[in-house]
N, C-alpha and C. Protein backbone atom coordinates (compact mmCIF):
# COMPACT_ATOMS: atom_id res chain seq x y z
N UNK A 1 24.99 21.80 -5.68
CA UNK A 1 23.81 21.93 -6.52
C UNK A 1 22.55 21.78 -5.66
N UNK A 2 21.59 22.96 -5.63
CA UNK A 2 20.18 22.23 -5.40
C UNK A 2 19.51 21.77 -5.59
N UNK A 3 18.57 21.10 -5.10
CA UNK A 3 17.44 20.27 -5.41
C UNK A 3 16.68 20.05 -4.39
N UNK A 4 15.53 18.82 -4.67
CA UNK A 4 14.17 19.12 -4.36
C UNK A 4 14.58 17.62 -3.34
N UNK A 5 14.06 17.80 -2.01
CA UNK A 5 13.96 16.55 -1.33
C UNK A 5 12.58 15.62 -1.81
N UNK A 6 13.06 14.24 -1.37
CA UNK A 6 12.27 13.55 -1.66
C UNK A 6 10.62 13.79 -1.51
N UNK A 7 10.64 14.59 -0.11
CA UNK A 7 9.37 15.35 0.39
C UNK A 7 8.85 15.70 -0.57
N UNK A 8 9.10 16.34 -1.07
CA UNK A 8 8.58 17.18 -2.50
C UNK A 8 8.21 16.50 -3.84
N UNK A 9 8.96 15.70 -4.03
CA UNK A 9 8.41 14.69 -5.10
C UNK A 9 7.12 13.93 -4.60
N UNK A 10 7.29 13.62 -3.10
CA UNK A 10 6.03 12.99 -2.71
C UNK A 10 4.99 13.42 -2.67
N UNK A 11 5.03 14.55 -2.21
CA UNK A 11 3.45 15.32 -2.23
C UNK A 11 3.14 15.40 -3.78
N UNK A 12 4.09 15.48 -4.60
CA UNK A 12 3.69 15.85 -6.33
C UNK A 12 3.38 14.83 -6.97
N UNK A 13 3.46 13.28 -6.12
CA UNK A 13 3.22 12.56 -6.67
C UNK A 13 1.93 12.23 -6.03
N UNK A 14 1.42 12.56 -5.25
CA UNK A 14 -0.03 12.39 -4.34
C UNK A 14 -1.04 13.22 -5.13
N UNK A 15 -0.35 14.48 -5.67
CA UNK A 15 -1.56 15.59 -6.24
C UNK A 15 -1.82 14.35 -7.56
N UNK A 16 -0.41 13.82 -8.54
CA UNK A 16 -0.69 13.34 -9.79
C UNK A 16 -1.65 12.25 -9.30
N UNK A 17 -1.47 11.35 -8.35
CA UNK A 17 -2.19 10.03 -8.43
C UNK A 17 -3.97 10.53 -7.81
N UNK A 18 -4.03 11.72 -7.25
CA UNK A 18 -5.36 12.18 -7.06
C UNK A 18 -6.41 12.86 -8.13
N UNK A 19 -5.61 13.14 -9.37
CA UNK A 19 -5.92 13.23 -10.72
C UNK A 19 -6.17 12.39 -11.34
N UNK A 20 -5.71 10.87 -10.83
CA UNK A 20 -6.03 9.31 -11.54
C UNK A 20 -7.00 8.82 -10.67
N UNK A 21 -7.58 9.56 -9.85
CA UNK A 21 -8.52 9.55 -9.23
C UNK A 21 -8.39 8.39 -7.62
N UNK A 22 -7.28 8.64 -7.41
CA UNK A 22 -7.33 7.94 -5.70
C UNK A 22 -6.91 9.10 -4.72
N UNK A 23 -7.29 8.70 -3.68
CA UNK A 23 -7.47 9.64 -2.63
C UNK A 23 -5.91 9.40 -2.08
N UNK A 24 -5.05 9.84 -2.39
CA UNK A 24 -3.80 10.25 -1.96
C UNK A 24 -3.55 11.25 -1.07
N UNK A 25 -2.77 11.10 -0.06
CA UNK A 25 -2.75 11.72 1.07
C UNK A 25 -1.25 11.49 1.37
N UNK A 26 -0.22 12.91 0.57
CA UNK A 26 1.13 12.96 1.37
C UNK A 26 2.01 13.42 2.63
N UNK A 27 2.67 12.48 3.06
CA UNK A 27 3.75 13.09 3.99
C UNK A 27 2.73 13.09 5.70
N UNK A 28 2.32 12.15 5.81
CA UNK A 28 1.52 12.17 7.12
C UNK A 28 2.11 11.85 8.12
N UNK A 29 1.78 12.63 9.52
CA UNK A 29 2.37 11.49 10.51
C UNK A 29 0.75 11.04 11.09
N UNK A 30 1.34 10.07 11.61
CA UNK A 30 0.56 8.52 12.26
C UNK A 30 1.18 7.75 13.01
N UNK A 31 0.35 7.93 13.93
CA UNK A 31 0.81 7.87 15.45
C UNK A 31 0.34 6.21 15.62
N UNK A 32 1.05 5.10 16.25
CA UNK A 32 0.59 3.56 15.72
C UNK A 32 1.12 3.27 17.31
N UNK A 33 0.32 3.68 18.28
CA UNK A 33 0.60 3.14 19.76
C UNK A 33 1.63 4.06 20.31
N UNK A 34 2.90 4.13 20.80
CA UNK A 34 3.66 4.89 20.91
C UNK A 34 4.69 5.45 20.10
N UNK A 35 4.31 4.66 18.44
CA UNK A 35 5.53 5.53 17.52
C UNK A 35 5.04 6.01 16.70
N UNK A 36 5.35 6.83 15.81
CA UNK A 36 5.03 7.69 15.09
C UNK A 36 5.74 7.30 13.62
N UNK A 37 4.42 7.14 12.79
CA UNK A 37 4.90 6.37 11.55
C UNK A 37 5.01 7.75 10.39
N UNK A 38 5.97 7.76 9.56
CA UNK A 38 6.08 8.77 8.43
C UNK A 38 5.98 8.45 6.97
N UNK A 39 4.67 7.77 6.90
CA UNK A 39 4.81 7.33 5.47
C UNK A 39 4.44 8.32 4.05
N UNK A 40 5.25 8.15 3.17
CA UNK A 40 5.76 8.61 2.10
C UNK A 40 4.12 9.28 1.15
N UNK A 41 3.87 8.60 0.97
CA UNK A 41 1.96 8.48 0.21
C UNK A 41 1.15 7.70 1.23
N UNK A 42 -0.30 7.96 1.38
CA UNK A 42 -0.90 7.11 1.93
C UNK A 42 -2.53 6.73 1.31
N UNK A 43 -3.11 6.31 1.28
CA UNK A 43 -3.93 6.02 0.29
C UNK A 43 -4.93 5.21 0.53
N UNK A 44 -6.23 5.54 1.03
CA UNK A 44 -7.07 4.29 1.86
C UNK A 44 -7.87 4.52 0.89
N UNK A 45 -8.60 3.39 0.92
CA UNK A 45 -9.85 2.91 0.06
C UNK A 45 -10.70 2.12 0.37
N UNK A 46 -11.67 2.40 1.57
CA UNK A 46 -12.37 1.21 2.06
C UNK A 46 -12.00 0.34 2.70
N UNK A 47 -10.93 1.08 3.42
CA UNK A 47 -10.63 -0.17 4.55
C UNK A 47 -9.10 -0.13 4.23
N UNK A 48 -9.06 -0.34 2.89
CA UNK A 48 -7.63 -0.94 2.41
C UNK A 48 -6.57 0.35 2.26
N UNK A 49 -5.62 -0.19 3.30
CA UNK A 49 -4.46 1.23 3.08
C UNK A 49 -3.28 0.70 2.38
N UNK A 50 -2.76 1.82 1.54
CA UNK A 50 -1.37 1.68 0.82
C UNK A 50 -0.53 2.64 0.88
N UNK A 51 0.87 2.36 1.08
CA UNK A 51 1.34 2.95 1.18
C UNK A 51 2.45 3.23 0.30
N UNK A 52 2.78 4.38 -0.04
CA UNK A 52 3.92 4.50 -1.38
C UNK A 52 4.99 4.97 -0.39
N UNK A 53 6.05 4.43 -0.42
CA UNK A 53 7.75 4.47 -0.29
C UNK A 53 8.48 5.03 -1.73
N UNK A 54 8.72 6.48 -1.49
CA UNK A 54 9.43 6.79 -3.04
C UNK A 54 11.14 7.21 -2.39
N UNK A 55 11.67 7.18 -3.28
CA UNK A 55 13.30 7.24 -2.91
C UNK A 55 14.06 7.67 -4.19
N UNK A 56 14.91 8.39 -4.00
CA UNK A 56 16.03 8.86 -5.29
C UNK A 56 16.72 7.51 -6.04
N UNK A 57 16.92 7.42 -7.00
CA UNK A 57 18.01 6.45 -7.52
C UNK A 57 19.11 7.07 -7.01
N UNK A 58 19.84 6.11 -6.13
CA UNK A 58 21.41 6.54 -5.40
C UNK A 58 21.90 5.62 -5.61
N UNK A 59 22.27 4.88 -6.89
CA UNK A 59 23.08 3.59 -6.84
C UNK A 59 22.32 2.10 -6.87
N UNK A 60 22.77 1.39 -6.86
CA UNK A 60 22.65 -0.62 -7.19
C UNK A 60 21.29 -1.26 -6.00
N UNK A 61 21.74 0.25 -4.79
CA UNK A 61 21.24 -0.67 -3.46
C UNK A 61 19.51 -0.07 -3.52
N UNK A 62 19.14 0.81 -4.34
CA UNK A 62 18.04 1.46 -4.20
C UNK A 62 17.10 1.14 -4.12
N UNK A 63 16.91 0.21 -4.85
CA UNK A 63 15.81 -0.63 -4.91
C UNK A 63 15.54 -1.57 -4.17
N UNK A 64 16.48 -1.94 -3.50
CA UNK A 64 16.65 -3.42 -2.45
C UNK A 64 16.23 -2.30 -1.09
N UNK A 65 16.79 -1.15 -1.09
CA UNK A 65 16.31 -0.06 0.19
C UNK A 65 15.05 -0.26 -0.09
N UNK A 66 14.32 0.57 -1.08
CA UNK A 66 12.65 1.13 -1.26
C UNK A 66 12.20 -0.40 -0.87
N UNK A 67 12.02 -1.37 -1.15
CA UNK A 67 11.46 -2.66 -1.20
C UNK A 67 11.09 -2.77 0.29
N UNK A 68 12.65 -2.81 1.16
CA UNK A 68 12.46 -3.32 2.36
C UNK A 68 11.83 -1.89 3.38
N UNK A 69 12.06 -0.98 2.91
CA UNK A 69 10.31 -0.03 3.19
C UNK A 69 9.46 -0.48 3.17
N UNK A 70 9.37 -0.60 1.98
CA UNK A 70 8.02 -0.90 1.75
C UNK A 70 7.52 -2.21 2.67
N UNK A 71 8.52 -3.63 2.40
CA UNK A 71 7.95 -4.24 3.35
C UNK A 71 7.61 -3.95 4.71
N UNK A 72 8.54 -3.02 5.53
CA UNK A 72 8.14 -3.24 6.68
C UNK A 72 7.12 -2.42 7.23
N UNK A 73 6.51 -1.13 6.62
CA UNK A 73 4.84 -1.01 5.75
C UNK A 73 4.17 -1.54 6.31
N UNK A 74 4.24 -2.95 5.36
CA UNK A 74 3.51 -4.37 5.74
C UNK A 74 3.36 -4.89 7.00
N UNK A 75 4.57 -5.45 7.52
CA UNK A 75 4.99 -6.03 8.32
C UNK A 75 4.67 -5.11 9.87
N UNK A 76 4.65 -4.06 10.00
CA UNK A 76 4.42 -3.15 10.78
C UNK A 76 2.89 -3.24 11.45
N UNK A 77 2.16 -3.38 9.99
CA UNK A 77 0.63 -3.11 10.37
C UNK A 77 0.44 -1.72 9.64
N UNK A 78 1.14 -0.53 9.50
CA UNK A 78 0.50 0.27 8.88
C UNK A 78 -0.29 0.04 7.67
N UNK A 79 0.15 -0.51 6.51
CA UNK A 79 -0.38 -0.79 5.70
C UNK A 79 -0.85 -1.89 4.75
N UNK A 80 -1.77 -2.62 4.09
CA UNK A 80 -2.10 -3.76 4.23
C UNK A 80 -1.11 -3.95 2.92
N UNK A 81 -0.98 -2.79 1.95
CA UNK A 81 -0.33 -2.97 0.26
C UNK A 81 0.81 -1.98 0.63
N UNK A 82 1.91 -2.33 0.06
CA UNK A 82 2.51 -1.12 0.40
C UNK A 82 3.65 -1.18 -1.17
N UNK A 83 3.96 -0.01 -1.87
CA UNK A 83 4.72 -0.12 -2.99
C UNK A 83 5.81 0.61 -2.69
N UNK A 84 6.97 0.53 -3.00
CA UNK A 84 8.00 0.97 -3.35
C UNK A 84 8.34 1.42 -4.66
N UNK A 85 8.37 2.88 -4.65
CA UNK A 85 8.97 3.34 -5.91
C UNK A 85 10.16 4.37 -5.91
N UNK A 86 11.12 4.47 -7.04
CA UNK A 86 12.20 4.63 -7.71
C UNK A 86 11.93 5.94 -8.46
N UNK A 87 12.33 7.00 -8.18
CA UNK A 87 12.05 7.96 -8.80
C UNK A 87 13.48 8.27 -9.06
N UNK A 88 13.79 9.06 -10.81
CA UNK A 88 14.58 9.52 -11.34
C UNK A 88 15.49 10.63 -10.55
N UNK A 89 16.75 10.40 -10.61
CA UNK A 89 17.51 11.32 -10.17
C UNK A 89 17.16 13.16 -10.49
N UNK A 90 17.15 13.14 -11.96
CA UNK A 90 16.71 14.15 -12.82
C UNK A 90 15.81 14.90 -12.04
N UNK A 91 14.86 14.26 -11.24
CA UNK A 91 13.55 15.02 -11.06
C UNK A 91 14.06 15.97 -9.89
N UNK A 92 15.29 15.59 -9.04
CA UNK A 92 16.04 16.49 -8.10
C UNK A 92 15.85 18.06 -8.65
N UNK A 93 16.80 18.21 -10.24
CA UNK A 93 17.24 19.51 -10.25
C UNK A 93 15.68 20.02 -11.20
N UNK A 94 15.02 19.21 -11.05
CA UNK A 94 13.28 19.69 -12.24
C UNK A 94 12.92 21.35 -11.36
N UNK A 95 12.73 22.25 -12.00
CA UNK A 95 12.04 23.37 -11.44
C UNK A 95 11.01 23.19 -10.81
N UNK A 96 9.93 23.54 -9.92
CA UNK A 96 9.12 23.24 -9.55
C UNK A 96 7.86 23.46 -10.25
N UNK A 97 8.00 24.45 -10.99
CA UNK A 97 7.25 24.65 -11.95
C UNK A 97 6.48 23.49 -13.10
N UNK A 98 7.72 22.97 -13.49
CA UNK A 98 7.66 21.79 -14.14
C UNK A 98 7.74 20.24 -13.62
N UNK A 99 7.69 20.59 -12.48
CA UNK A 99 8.05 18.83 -11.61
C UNK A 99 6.92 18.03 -11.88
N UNK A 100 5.53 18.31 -12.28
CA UNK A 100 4.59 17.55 -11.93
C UNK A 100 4.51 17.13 -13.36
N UNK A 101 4.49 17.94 -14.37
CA UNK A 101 4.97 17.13 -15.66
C UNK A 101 5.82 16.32 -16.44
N UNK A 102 7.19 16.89 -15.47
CA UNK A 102 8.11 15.49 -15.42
C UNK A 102 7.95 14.66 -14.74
N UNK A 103 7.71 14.24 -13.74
CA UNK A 103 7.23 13.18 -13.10
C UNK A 103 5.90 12.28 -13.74
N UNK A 104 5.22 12.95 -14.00
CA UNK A 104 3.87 12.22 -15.11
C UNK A 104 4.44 11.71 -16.48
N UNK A 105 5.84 12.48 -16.85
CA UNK A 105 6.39 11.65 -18.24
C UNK A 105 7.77 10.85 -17.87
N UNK A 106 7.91 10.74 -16.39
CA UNK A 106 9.27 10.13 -16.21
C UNK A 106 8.88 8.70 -16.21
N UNK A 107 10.20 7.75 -16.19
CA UNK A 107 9.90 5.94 -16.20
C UNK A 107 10.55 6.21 -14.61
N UNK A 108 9.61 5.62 -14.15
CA UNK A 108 9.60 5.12 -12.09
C UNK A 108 9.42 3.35 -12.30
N UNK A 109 10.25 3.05 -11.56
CA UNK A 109 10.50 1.34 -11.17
C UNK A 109 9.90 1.74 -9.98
N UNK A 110 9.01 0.90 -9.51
CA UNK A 110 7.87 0.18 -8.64
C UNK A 110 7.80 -1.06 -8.45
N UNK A 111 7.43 -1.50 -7.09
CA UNK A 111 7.31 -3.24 -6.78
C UNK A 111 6.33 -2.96 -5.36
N UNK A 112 5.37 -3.87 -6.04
CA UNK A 112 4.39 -4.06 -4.88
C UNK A 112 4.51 -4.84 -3.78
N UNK A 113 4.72 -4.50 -2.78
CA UNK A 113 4.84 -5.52 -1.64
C UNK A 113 3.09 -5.46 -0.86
N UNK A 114 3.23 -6.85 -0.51
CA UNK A 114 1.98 -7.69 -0.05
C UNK A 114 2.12 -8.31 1.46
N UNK A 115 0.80 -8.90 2.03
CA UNK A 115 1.58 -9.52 3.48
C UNK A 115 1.96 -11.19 2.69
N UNK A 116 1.69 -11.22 1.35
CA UNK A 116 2.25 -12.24 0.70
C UNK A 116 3.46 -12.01 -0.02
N UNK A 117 4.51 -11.16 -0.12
CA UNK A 117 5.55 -11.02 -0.41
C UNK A 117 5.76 -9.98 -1.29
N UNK A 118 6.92 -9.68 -2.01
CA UNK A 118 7.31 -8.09 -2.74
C UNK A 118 7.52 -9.00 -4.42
N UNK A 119 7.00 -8.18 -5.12
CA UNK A 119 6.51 -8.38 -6.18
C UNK A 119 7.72 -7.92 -7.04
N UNK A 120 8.26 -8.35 -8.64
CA UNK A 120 9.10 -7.87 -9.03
C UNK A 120 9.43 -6.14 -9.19
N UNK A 121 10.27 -5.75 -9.58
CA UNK A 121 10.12 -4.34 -9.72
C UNK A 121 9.35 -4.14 -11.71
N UNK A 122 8.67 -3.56 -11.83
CA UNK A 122 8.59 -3.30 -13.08
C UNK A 122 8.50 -1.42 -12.92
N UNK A 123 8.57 -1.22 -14.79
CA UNK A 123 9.09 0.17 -15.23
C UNK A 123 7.63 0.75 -15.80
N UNK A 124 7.75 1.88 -15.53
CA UNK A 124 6.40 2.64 -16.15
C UNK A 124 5.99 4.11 -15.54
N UNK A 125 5.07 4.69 -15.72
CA UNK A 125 4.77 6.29 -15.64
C UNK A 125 4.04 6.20 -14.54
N UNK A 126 3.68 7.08 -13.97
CA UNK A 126 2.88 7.41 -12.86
C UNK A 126 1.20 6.47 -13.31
N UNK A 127 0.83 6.86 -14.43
CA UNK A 127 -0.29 6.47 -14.61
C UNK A 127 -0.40 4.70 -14.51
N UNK A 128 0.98 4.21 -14.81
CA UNK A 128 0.51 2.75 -14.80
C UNK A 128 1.22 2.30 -12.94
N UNK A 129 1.59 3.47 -12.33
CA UNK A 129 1.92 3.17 -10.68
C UNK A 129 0.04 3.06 -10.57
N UNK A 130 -0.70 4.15 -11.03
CA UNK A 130 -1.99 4.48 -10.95
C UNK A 130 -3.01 3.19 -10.85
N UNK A 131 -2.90 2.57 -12.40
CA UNK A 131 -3.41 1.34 -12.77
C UNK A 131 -3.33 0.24 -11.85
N UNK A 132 -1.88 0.13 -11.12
CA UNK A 132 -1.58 -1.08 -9.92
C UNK A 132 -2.32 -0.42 -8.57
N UNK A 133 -2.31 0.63 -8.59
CA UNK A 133 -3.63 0.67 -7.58
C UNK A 133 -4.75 0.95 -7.71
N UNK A 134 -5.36 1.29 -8.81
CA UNK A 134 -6.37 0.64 -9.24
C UNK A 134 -6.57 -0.86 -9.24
N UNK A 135 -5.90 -1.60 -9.63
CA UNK A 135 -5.93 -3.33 -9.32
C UNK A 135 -5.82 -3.68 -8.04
N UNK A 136 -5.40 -2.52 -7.06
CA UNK A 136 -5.25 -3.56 -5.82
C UNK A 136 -6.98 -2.49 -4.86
N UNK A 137 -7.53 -1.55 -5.72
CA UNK A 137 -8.65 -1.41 -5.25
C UNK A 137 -9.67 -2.64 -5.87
N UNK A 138 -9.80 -3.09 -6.88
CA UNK A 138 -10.24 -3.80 -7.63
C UNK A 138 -10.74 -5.06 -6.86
N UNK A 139 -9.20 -5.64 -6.32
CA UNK A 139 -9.46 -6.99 -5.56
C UNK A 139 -10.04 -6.84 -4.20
N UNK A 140 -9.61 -5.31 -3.45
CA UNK A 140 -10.48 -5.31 -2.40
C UNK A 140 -11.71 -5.24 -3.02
N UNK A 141 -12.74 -4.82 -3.38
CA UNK A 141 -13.71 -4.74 -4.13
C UNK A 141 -13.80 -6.15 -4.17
N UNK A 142 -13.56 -7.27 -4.99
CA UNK A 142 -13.62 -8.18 -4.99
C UNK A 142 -14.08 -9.02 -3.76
N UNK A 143 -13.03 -8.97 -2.84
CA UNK A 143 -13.09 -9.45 -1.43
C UNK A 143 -13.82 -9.14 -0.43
N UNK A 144 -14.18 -8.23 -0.86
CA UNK A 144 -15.42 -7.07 0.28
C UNK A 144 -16.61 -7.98 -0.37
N UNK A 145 -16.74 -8.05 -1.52
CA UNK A 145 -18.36 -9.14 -2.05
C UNK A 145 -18.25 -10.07 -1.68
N UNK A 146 -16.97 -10.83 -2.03
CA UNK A 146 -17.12 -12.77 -1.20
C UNK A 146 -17.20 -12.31 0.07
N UNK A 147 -17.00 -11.72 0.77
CA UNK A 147 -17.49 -11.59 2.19
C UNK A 147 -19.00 -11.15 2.35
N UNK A 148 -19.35 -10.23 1.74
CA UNK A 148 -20.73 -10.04 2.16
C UNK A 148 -21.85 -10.91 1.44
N UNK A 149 -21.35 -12.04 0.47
CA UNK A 149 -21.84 -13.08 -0.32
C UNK A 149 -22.29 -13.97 0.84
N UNK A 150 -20.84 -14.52 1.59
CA UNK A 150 -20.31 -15.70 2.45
C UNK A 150 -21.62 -15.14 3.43
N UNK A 151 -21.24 -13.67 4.05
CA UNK A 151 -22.40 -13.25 5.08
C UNK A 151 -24.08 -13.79 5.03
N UNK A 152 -24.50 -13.32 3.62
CA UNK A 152 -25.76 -13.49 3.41
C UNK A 152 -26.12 -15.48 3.16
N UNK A 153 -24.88 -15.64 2.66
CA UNK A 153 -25.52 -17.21 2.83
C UNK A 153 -25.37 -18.12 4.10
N UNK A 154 -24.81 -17.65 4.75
CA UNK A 154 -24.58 -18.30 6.52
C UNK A 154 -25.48 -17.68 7.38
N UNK A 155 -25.93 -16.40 7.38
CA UNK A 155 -26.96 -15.81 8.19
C UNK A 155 -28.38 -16.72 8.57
N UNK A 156 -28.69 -17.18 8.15
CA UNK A 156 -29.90 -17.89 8.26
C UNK A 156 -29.62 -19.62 8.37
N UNK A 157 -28.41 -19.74 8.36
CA UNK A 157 -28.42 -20.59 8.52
C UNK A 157 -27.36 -21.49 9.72
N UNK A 158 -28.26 -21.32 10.84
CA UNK A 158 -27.29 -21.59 12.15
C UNK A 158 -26.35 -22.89 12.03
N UNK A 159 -27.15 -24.17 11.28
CA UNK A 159 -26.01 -25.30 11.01
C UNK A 159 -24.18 -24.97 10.70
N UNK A 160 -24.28 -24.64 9.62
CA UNK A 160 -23.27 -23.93 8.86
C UNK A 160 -22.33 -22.73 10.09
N UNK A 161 -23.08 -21.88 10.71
CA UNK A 161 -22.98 -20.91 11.52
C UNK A 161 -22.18 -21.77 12.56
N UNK A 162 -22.84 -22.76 13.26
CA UNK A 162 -22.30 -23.35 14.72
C UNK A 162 -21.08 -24.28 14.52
N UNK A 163 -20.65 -24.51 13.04
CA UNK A 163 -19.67 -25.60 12.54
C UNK A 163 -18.71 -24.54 12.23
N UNK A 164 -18.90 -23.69 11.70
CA UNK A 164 -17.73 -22.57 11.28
C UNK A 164 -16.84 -21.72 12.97
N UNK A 165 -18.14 -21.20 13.81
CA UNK A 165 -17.52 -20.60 14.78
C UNK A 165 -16.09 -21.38 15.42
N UNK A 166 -15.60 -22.49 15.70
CA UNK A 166 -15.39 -22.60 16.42
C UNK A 166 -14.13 -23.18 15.05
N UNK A 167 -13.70 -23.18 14.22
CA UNK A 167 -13.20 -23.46 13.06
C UNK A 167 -12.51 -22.27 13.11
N UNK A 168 -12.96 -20.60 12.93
CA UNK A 168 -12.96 -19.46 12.56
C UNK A 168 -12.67 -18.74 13.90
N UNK A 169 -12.59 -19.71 15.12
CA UNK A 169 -11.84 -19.04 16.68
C UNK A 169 -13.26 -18.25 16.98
N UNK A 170 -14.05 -18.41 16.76
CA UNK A 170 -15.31 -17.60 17.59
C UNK A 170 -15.84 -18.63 18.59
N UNK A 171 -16.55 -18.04 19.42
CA UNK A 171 -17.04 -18.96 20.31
C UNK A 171 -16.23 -19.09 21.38
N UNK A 172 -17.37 -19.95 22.70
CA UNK A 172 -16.52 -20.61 23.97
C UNK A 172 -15.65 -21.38 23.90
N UNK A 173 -14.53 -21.08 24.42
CA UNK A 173 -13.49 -22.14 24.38
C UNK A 173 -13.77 -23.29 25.08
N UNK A 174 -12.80 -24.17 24.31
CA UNK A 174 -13.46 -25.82 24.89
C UNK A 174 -12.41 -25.87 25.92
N UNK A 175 -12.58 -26.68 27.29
CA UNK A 175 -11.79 -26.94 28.02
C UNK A 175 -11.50 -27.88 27.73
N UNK A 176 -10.03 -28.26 27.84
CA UNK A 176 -9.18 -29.98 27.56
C UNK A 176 -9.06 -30.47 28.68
N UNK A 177 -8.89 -31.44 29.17
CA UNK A 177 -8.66 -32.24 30.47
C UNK A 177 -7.30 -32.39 30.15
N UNK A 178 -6.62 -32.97 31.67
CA UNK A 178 -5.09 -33.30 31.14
C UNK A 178 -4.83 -34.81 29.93
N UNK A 179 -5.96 -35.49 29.61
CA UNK A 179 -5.53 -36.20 28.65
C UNK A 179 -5.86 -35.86 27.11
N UNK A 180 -6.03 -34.40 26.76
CA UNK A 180 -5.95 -33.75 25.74
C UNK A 180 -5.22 -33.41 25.12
């Protein structure tokens, strides 16, 4: 029987999530020092990259596979968020014609992995894969202000400034004597 490689679901799932309005970018290579990384979706937003790991349902282990993708994503450095998702067997023999509408009405299991750990798997449509990255643009957003908050209230103020550097690894290093 034929069907559609995973390739193909990926890019169809980059056009859908660029309709939910993120800048999705499938099937790239990225070159990370001397290896060459092949991630599945890729997805920057100000800094913040994510990466989608999608995979066939092939059995019990599928999900425990996509996950540890996804972590090592993470763990790698390519990407700071990285998700793992579960796409329907079904969508193999989908015409191509129709793939992008089954996939927008299919249930995909997803789990977000973090450099704080992999998140349960939960069930839902492309649009609510959409919504979790929308939330993880959200908190960068978030984090990008306490930083440029933190910026504007330490700038002027060297006290604060000369107590933090050296707290925060900036600055001359202190020399220890041997009874240090």
């Amino acid at each position: 029987m034929a069907g559609h490689r995973e390739e193909v679901v990926n890019v169809k799932l980059a056009e859908v999530l660029q309709k939910h309005g993120h800048l999705a970018e499938p099937e790239l290579i990225i070159h990370q020092g001397s290896k060459r990384r092949l991630p599945d979706v890729l997805i920057a937003f100000r800094g913040l990259r994510v990466v989608i790991e999608g995979r066939y349902r092939a059995g019990a282990q599928t999900e425990v596979q996509v996950r540890k993708k996804a972590s090592d994503r993470v763990n790698s450095g390519l990407a700071h968020i990285a998700i793992g998702v579960v796409y329907p067997v079904n969508l193999r023999a989908t015409p191509q014609a129709d793939l992008e509408k089954q996939l927008s009405t299919s249930s995909l299991k997803f789990a977000v992995v973090s450099e704080r750990g992999a998140g349960d798997f939960q069930e839902g449509l492309v649009a609510d894969l959409a919504d979790a990255l929308a939330r993880c643009h959200e908190a960068a957003d978030e984090v990008r202000t306490a930083i440029q908050q933190f910026q504007q209230t330490v700038s002027n103020r060297t006290g604060i400034a000369q107590r933090l550097m050296p707290i925060l690894g900036f600055g001359p290093e202190v020399e220890h004597g041997e009874d240090a």
